[in-house]
C-alpha atoms as a PDB file:
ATOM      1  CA  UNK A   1       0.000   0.000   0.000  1.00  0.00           C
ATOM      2  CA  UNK A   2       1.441   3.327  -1.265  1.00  0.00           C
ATOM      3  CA  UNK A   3       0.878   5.994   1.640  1.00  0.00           C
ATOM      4  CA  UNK A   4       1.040   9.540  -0.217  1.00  0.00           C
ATOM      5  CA  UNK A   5       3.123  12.397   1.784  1.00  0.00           C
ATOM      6  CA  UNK A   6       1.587  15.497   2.466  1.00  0.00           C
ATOM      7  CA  UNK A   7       3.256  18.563   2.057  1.00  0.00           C
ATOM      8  CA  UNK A   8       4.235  20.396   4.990  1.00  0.00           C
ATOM      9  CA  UNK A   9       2.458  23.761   5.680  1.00  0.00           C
ATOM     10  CA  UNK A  10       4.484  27.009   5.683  1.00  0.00           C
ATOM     11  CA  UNK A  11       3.774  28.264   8.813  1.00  0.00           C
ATOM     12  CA  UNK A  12       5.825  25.315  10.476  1.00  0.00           C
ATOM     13  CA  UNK A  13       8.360  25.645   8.025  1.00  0.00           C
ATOM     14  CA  UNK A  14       9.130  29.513   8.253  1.00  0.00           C
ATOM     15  CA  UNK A  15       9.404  28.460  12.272  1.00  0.00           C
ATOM     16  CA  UNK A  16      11.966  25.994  11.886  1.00  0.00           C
ATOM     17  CA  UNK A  17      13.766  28.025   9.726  1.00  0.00           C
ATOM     18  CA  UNK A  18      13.950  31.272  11.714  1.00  0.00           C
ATOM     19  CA  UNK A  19      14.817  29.383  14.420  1.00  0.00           C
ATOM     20  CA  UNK A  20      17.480  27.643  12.549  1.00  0.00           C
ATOM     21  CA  UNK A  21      18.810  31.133  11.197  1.00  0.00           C
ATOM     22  CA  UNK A  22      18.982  32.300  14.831  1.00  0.00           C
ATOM     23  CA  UNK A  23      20.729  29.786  16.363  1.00  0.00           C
ATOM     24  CA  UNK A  24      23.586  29.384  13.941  1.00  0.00           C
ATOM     25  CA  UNK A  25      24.004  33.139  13.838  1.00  0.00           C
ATOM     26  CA  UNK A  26      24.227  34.029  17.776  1.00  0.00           C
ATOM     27  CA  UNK A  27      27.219  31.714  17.846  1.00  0.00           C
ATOM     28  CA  UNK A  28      28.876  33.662  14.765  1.00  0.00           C
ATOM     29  CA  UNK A  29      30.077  36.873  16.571  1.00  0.00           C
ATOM     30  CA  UNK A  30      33.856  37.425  16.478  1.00  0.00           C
ATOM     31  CA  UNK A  31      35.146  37.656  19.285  1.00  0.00           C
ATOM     32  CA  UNK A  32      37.342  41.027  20.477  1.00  0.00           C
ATOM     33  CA  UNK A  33      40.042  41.582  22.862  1.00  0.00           C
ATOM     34  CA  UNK A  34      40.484  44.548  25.364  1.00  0.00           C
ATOM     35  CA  UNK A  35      43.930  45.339  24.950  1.00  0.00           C
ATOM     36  CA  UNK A  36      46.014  48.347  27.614  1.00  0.00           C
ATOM     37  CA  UNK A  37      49.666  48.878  28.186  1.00  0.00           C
ATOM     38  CA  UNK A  38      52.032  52.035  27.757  1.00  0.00           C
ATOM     39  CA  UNK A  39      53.340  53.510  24.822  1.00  0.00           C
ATOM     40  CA  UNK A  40      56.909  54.210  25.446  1.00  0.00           C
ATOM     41  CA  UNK A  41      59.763  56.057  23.113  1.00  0.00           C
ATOM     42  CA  UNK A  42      63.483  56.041  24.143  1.00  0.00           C
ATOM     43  CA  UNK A  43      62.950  54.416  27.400  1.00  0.00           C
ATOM     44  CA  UNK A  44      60.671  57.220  28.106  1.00  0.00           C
ATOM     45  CA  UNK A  45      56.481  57.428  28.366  1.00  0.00           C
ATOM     46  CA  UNK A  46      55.122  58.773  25.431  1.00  0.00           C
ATOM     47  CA  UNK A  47      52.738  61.436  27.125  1.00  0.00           C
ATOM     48  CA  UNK A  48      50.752  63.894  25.904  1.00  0.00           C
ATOM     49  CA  UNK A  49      48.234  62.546  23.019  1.00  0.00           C
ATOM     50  CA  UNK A  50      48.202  60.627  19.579  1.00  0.00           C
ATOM     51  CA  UNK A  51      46.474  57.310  18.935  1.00  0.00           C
ATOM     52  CA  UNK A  52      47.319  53.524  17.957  1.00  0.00           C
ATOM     53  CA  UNK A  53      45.535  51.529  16.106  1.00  0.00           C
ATOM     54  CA  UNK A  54      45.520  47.990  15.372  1.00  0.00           C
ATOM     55  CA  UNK A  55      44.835  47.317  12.077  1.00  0.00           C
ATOM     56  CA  UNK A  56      43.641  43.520  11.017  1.00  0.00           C
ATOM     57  CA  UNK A  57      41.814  41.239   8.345  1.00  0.00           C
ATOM     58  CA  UNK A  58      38.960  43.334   8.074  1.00  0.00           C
ATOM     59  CA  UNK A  59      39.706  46.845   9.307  1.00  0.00           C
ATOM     60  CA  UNK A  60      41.303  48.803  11.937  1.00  0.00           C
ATOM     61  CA  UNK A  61      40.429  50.258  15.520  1.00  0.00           C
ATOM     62  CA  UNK A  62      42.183  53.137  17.036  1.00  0.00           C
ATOM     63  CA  UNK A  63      42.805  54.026  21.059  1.00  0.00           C
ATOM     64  CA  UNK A  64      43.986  57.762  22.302  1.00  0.00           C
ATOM     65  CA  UNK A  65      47.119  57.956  23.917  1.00  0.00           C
ATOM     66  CA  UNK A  66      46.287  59.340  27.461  1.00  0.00           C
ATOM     67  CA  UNK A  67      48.698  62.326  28.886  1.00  0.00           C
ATOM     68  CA  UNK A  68      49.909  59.414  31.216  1.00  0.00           C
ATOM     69  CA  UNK A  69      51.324  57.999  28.501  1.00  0.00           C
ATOM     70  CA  UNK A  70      49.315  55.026  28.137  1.00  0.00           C
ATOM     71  CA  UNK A  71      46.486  53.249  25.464  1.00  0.00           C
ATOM     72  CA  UNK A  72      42.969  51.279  25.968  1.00  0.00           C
ATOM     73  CA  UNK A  73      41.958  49.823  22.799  1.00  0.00           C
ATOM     74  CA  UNK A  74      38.517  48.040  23.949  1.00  0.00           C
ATOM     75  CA  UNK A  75      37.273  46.048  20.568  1.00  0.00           C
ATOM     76  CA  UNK A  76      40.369  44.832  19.046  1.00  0.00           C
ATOM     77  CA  UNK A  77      40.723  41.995  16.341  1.00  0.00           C
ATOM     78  CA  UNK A  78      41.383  38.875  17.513  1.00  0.00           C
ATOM     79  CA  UNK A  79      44.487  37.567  15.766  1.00  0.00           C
ATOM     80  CA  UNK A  80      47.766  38.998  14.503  1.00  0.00           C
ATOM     81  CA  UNK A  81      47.413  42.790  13.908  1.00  0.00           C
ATOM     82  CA  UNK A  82      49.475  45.194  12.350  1.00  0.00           C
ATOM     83  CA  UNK A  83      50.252  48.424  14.726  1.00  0.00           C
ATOM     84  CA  UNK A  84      50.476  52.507  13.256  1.00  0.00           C
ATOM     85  CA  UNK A  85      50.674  55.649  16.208  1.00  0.00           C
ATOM     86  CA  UNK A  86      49.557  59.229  15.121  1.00  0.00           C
ATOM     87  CA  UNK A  87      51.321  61.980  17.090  1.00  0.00           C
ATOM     88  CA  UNK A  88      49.538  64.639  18.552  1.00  0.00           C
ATOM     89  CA  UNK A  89      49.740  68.427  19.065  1.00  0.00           C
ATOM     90  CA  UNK A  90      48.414  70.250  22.039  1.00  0.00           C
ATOM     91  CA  UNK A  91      46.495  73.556  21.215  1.00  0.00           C
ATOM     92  CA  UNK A  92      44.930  76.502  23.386  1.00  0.00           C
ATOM     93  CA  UNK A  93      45.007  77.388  27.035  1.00  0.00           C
ATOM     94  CA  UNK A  94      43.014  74.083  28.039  1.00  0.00           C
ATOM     95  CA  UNK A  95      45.419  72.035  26.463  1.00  0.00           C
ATOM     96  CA  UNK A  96      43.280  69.581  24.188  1.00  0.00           C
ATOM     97  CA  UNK A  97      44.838  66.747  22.821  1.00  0.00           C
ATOM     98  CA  UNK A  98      44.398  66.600  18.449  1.00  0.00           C
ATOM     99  CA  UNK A  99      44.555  63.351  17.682  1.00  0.00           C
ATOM    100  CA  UNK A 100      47.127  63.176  14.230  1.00  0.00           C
ATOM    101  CA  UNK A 101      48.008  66.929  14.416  1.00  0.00           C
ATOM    102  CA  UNK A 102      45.236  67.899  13.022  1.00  0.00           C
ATOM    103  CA  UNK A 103      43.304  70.854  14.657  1.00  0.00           C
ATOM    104  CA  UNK A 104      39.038  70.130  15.308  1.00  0.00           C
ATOM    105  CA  UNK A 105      36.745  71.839  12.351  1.00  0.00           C
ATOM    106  CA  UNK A 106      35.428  74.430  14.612  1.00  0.00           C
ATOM    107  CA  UNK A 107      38.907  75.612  16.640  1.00  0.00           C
ATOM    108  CA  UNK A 108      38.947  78.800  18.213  1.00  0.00           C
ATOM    109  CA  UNK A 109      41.061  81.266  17.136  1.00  0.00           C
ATOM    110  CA  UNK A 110      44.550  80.795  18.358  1.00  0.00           C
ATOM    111  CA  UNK A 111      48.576  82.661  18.124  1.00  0.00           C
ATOM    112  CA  UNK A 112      50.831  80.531  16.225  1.00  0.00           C
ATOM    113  CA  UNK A 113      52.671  80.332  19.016  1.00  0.00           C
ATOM    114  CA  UNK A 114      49.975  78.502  21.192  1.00  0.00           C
ATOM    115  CA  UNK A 115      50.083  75.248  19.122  1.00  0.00           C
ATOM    116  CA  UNK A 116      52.626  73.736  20.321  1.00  0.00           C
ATOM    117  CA  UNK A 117      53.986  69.800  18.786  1.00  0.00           C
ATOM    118  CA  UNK A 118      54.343  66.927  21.272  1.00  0.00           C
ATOM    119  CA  UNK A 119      57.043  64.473  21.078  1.00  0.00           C
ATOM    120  CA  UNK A 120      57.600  63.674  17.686  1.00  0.00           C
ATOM    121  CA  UNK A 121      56.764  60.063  16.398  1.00  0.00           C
ATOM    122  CA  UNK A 122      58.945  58.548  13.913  1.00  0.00           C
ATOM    123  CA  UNK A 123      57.681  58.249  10.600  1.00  0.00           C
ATOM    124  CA  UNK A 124      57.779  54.891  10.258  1.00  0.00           C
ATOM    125  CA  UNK A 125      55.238  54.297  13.061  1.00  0.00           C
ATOM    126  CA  UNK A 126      52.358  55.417  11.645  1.00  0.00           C
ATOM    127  CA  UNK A 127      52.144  53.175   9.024  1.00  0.00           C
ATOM    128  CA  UNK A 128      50.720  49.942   9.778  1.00  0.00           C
ATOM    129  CA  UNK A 129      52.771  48.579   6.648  1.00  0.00           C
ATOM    130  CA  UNK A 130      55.902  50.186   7.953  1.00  0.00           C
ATOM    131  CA  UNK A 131      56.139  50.309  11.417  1.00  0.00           C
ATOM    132  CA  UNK A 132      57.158  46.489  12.104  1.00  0.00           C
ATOM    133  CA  UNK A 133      54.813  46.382  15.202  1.00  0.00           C
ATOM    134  CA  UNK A 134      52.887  43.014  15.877  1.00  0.00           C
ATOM    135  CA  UNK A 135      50.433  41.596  18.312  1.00  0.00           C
ATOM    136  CA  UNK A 136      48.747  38.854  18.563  1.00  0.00           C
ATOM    137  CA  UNK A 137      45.508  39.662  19.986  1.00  0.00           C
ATOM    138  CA  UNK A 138      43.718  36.948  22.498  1.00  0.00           C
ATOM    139  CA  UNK A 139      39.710  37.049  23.226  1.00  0.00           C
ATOM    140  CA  UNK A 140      39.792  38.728  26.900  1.00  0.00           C
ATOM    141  CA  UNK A 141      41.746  41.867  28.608  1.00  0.00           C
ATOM    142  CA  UNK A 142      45.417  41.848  28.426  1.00  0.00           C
ATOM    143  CA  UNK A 143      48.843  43.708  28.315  1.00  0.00           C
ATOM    144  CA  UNK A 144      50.419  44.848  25.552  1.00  0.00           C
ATOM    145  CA  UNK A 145      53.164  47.874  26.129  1.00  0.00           C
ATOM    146  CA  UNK A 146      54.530  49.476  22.870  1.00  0.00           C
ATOM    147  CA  UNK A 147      58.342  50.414  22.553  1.00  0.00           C
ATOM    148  CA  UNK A 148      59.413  52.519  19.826  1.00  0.00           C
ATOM    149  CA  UNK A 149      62.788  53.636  19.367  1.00  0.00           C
ATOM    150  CA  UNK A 150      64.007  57.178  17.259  1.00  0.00           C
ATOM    151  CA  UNK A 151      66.937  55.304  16.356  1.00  0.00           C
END
């Protein structure tokens, strides 16, 4: 005796596959690390401003250098990344820290002689390509302190 199969409705169907869709994608989230440290040149903390950035695979993420002289990057790339620094400049009376030397759209007026440079970085540093810097980035917080040298 041949038993005929009845097609399944839709409704059921959609369900499953929602539900299917769901549970393979909440499991598909890369994961990040939360990387800190110090960013030090000549044997000396880098204070003052600029920014790293960690570039990887599929993009980079950047982390301000504090006046203390160290980073926080909080999302980066889990996996090898490649690392670039942007130097600074301080400007005004308040002393902001510009992130790559390069002053905010709307700065107030200012003398020449009130923008002041920080601590130069060397060139080659702020090039991901260039600079020679590696990490290898774990899921979790960790340490990770920078050392350039001007030499």
């Amino acid at each position: 005796m041949i038993v005929p199969i009845r097609p399944l409705s839709a409704r059921p169907c959609i369900s499953l596959l929602c539900l299917s869709i769901f549970l393979l994608a909440s499991g598909c989230g890369k994961p990040t690390g939360k990387v800190s440290g110090k960013v030090i040149l000549d044997d000396q903390l880098l204070k003052g401003g600029g920014t790293v950035t960690f570039e990887g695979d599929k993009g980079g993420v950047s982390g301000i250098i504090t006046p203390e002289g160290t980073y926080t990057i909080p999302n980066a790339p889990v996996g090898t990344v490649a690392i670039a620094l942007g130097s600074g400049m301080r400007t005004g009376p308040r002393s902001r820290v510009v992130p790559n030397g390069r002053p905010p759209k709307k700065a107030p007026k200012e003398s020449a002689s009130s923008v002041q440079p920080l601590k130069n970085i060397p060139n080659k540093y702020t090039d991901p390509k260039s600079s020679g810097l590696t990490y290898t980035v774990q899921p979790g917080e960790q340490t990770f302190d920078i050392i350039l040298s001007s030499r």
